[in-house]
Protein backbone atom coordinates (compact mmCIF):
# COMPACT_ATOMS: atom_id res chain seq x y z
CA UNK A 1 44.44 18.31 -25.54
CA UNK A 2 43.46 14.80 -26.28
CA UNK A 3 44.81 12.06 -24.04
CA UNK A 4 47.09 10.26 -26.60
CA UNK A 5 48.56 13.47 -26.55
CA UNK A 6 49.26 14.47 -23.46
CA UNK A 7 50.74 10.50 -22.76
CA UNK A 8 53.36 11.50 -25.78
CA UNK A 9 53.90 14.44 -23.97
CA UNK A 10 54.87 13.10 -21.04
CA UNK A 11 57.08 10.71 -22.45
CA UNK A 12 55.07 7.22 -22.01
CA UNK A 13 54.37 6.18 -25.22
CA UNK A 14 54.85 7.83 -29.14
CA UNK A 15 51.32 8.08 -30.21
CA UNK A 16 52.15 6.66 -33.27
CA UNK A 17 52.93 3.07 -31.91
CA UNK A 18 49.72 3.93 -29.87
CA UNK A 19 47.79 4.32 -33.29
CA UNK A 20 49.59 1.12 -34.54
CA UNK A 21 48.78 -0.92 -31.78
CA UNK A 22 45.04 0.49 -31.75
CA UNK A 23 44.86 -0.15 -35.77
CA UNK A 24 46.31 -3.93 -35.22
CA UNK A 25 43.87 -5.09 -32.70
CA UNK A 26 41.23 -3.47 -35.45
CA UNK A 27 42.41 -5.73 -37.89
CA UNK A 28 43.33 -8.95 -35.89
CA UNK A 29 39.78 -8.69 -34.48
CA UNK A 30 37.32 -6.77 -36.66
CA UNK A 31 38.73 -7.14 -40.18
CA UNK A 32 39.38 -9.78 -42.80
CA UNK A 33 42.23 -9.62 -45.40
CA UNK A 34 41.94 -7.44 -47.99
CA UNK A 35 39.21 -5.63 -46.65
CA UNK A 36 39.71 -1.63 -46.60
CA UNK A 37 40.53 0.61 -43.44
CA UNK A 38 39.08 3.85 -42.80
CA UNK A 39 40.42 7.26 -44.44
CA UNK A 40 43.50 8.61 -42.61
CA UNK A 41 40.37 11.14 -41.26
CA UNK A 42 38.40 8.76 -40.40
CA UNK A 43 41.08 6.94 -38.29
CA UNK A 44 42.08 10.48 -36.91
CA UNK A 45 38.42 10.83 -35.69
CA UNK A 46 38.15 7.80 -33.88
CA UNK A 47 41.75 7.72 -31.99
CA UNK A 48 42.09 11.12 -31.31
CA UNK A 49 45.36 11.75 -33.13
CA UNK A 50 47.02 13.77 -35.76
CA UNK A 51 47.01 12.98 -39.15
CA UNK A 52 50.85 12.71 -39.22
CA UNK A 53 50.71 10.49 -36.40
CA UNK A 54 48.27 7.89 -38.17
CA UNK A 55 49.92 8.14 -41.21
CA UNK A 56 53.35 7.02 -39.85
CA UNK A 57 51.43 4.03 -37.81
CA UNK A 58 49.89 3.47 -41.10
CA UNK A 59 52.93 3.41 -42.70
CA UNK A 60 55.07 1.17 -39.71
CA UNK A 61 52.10 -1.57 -39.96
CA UNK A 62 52.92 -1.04 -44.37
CA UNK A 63 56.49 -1.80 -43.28
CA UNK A 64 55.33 -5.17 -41.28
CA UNK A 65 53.12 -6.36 -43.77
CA UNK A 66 50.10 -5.94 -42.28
CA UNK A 67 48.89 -3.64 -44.86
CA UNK A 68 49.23 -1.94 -48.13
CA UNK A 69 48.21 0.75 -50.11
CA UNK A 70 46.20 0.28 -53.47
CA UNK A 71 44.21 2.12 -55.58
CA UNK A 72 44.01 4.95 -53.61
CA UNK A 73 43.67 3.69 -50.08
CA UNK A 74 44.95 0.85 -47.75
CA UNK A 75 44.01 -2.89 -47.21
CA UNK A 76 44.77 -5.28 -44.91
CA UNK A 77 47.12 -7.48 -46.97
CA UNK A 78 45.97 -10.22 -48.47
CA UNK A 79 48.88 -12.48 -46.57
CA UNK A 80 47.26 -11.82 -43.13
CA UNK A 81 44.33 -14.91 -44.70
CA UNK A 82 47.16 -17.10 -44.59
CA UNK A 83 48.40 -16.58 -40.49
CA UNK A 84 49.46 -18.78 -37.83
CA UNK A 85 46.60 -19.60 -36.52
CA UNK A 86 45.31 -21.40 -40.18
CA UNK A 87 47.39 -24.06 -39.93
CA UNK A 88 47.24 -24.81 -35.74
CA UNK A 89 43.65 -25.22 -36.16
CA UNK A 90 44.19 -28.24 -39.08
CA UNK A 91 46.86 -29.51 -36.61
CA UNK A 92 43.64 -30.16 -34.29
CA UNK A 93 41.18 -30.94 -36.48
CA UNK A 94 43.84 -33.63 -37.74
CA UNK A 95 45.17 -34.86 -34.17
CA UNK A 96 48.25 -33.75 -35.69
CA UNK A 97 48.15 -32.15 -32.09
CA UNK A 98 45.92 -32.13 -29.30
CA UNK A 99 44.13 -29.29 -27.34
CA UNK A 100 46.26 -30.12 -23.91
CA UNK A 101 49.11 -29.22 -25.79
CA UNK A 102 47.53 -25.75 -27.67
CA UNK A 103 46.94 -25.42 -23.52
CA UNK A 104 50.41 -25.65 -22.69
CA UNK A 105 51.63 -23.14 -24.96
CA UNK A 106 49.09 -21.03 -24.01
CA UNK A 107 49.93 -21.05 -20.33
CA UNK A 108 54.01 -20.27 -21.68
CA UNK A 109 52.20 -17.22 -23.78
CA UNK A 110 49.93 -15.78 -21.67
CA UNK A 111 51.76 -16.03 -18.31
CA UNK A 112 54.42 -13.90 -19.37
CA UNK A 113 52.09 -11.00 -21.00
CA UNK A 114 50.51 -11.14 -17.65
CA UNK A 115 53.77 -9.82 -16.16
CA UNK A 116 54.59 -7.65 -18.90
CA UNK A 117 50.62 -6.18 -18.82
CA UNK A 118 51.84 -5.23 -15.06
CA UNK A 119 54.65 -3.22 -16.37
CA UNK A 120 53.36 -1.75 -19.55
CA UNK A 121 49.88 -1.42 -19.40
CA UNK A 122 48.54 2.10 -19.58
CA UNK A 123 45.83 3.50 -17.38
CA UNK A 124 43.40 3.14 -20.11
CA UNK A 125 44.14 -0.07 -20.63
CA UNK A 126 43.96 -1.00 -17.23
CA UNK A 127 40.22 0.48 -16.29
CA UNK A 128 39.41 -1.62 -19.88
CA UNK A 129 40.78 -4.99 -17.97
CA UNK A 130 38.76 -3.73 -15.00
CA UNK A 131 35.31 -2.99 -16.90
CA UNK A 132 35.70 -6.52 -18.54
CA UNK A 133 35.74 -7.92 -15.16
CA UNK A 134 33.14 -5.77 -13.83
CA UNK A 135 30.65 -7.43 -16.89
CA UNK A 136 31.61 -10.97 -16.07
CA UNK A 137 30.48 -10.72 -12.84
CA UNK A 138 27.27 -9.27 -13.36
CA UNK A 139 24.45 -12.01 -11.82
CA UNK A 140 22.31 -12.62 -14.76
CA UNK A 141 24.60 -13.46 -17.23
CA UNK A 142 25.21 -16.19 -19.16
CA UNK A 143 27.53 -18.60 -20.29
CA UNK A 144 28.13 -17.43 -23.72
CA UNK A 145 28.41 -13.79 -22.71
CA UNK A 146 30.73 -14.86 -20.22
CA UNK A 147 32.88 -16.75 -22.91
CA UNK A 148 32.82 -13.47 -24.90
CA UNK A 149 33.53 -11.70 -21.88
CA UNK A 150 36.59 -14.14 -21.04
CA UNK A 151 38.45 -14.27 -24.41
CA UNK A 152 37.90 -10.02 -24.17
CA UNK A 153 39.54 -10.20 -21.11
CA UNK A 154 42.31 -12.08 -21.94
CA UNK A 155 43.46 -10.54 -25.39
CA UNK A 156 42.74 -6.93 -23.70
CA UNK A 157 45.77 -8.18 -21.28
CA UNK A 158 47.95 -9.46 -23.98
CA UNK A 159 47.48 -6.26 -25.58
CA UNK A 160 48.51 -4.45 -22.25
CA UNK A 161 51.57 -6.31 -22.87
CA UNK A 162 52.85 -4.11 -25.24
CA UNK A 163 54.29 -6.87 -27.33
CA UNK A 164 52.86 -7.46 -31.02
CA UNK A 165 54.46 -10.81 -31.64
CA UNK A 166 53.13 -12.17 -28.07
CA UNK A 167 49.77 -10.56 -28.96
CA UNK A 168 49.20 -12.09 -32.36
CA UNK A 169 50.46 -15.88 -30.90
CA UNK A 170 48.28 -15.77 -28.11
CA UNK A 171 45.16 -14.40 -30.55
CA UNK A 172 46.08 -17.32 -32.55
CA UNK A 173 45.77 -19.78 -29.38
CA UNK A 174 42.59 -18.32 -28.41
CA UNK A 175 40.93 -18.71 -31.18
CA UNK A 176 41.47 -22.70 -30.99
CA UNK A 177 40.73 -22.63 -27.87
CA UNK A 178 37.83 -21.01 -27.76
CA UNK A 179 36.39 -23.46 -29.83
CA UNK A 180 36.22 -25.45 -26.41
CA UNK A 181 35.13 -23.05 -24.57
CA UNK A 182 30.80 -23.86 -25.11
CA UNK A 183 31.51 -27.61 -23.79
CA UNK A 184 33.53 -26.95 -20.75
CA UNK A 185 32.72 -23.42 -19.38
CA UNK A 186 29.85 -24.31 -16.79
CA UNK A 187 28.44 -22.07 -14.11
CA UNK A 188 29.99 -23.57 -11.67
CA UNK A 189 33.50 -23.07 -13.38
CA UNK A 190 33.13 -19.97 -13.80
CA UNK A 191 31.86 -18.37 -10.08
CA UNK A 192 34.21 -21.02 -8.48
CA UNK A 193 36.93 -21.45 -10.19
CA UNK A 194 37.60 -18.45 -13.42
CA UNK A 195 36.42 -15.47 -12.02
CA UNK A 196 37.99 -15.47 -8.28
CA UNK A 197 41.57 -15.89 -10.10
CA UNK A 198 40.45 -13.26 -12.64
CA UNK A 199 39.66 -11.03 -9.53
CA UNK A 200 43.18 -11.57 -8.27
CA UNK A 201 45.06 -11.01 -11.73
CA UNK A 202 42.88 -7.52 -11.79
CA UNK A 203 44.20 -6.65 -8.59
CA UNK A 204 47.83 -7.33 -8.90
CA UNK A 205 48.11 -5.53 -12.47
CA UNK A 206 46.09 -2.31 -10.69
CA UNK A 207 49.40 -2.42 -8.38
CA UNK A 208 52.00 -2.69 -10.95
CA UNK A 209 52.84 -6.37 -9.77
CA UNK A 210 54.19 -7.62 -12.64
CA UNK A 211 55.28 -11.12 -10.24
CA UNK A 212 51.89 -11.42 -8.66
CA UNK A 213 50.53 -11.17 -12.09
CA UNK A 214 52.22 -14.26 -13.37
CA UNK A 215 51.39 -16.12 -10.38
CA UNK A 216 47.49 -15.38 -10.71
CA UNK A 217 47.36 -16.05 -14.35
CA UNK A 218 49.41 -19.18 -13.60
CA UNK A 219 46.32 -20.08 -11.31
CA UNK A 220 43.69 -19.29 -13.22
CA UNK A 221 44.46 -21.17 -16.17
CA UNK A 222 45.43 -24.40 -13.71
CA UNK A 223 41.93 -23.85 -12.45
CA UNK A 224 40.18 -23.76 -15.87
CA UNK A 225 42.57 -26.43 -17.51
CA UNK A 226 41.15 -29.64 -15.29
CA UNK A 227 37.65 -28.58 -17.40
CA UNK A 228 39.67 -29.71 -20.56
């Protein structure tokens, strides 16, 4: 029995939504618009589901607009070219805004999907958060592997959130931000200042401490905001 299955069976989570969820992050990170998903098989393969239970995720993320069906298959809709975080990057570019304030909002965001990662996030999902942290620490590495590592770690949280709309915003804040990310994130700021916090906001979501969770993400990012 595969383990989407047995969570459905135990009442956690439909595997469905699990598909859905497993399909988005896909798209928001691997895909482009209009580009073509894999064959219901295909997708059945590689989440260890049954072909009903992709097709109805296929057909809830239809339903949102996410995709659609054409000539004999299904797309990521053209409409996902033209998301949020399109016209927040102009903003910048245009000092229509300014990154302290893309900052701000993503404190707001990702402070509260900390909490919610505490309460919702699977086991799965938690040794994922746990592995990402394991590679950042690793003593060779570099700064842009780090930076990978980093922006991993926090949409793999945001994910554990269980909360699509929360997800996609703070997606759409990372990518700005990470734009930043090659002129501030030093050695220094990251064994001194990102990582320690990172250590704590591991910790706390391994015990379910959806408070303590907040409170460490609310620390790390006042730790990594002064490099701004």
């Amino acid at each position: 029995m595969s383990e989407m299955n047995t969570r459905e069976k135990n009442g956690k989570q439909r595997v469905s939504d699990q598909v859905k969820e497993s399909i988005q992050d896909m798209i928001l990170n691997q895909m482009k618009a209009a580009e073509r998903l894999p064959t219901e098989a295909v997708l059945t393969e590689m989440f260890g589901a049954s072909r009903s239970s992709v097709r109805e995720a296929l057909q809830a993320l239809e339903a949102s607009g996410i995709v659609e069906k054409r000539n004999g298959g299904t797309y990521v809709a053209d409409s996902m070219d033209e998301c949020f975080v399109c016209p927040l990057t102009i903003m910048v570019q245009l000092n229509m805004t300014n990154i302290s304030e893309v900052i701000q909002v993503r404190k707001l965001l990702e402070i509260e999907a900390a909490g919610l990662a505490a309460k919702n996030a699977t086991e799965e999902q938690i040794r994922e958060i746990d592995n990402i942290l394991w590679l950042m620490q690793k003593p060779d590495i570099m700064t842009e592997e780090y930076i990978e590592q980093d922006i991993r770690f926090h949409l793999a949280l945001a994910l554990a959130a269980h909360n699509t709309v929360l997800y996609q915003f703070i997606n759409d804040v990372n990518v700005v931000v990470s734009k930043f990310y090659p002129r501030i994130c030093t050695a220094e700021v990251i064994q001194e200042h990102a990582i320690p916090t990172q250590k704590k906001i591991v910790q706390a979501l391994k015990e379910r401490d959806c408070e303590g969770c907040k409170k460490y993400m609310d620390e790390h990012l006042n730790e990594t905001k002064g490099s701004f």
